[in-house]
C-alpha atoms as a PDB file:
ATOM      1  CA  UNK A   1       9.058 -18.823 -13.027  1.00  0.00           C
ATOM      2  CA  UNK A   2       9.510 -15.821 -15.830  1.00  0.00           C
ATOM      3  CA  UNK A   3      11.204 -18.842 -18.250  1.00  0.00           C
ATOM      4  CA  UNK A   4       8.356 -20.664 -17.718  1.00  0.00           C
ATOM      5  CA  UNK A   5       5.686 -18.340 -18.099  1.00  0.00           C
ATOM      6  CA  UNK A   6       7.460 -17.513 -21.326  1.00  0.00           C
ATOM      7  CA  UNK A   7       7.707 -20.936 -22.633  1.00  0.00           C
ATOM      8  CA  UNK A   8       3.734 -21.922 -21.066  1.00  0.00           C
ATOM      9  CA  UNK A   9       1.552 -18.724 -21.230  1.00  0.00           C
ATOM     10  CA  UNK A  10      -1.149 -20.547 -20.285  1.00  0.00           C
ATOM     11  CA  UNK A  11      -0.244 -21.044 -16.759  1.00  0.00           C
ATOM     12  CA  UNK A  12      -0.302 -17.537 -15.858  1.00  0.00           C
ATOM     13  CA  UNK A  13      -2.371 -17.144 -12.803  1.00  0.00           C
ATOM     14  CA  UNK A  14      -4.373 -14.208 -11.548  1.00  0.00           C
ATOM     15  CA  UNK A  15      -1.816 -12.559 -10.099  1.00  0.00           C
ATOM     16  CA  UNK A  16       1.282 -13.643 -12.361  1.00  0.00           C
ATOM     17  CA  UNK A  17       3.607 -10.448 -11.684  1.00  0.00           C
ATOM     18  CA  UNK A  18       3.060  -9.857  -7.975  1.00  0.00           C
ATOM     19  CA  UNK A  19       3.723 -13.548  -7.277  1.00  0.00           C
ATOM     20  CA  UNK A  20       7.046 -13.555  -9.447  1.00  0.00           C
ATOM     21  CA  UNK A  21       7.844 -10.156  -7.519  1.00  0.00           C
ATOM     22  CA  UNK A  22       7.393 -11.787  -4.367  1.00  0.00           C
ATOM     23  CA  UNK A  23       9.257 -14.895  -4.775  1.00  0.00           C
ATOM     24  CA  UNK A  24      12.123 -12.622  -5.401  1.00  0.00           C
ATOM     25  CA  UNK A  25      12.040 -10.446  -2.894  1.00  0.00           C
ATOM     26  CA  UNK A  26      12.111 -13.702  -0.968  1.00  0.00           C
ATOM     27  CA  UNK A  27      14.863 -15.292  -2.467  1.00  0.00           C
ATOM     28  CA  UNK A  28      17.052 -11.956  -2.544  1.00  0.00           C
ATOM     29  CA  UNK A  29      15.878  -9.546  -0.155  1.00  0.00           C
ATOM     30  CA  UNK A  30      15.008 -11.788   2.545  1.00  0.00           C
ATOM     31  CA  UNK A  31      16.698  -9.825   5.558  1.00  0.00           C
ATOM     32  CA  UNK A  32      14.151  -6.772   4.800  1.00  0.00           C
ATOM     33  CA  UNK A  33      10.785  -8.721   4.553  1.00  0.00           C
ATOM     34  CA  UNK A  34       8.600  -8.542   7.640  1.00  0.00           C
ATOM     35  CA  UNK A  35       7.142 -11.772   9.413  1.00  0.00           C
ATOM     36  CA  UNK A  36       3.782  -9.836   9.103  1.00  0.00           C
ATOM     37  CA  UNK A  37       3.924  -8.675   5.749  1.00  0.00           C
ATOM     38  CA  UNK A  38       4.811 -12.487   4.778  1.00  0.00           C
ATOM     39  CA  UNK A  39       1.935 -13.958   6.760  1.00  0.00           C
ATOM     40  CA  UNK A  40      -0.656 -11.640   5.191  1.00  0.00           C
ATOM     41  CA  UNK A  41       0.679 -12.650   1.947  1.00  0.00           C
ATOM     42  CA  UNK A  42      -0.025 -16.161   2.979  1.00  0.00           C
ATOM     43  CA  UNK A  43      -3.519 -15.925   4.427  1.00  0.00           C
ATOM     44  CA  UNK A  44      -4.702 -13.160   1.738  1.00  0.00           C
ATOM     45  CA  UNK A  45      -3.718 -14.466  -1.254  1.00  0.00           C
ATOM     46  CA  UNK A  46      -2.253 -18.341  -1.114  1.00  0.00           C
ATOM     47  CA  UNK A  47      -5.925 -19.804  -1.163  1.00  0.00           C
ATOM     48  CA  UNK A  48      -6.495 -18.277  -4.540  1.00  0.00           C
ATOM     49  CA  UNK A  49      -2.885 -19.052  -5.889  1.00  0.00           C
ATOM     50  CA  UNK A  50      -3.597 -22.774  -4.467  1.00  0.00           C
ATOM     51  CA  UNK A  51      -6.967 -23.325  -6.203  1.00  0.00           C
ATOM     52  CA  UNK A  52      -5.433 -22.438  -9.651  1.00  0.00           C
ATOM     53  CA  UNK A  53      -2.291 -23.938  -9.432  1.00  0.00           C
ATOM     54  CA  UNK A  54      -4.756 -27.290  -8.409  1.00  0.00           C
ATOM     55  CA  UNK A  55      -6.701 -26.575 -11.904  1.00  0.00           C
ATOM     56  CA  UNK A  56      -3.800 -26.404 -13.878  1.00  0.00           C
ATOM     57  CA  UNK A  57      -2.312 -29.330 -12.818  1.00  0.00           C
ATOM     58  CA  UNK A  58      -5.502 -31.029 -13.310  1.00  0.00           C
ATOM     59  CA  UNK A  59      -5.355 -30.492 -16.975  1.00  0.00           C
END
């Protein structure tokens, strides 16, 4: 994701950094992430992330 925010600038959503951050905490620090924390993530913020990742690929 941080080579291709670098190459496509545009598709930098609201919440660019924390959702890089996230996805690698998930991919490398998996065995210290808790269910909950992960689930709040999901119900918080992945509506938002959804809706804009729909708009950009609609353009």
């Amino acid at each position: 994701m941080n080579s291709l925010l670098k190459h496509m600038p545009e598709i930098a959503t609201s919440n660019v950094r924390k959702v890089v951050d996230t996805i690698n905490k998930l991919a490398h620090d998996y065995d210290h992430i808790e269910n909950l924390q992960v689930w709040s993530i999901i119900i918080k913020h992945l509506p938002l992330l959804k809706t804009e990742a729909v708009f950009l690929l609609s353009k």
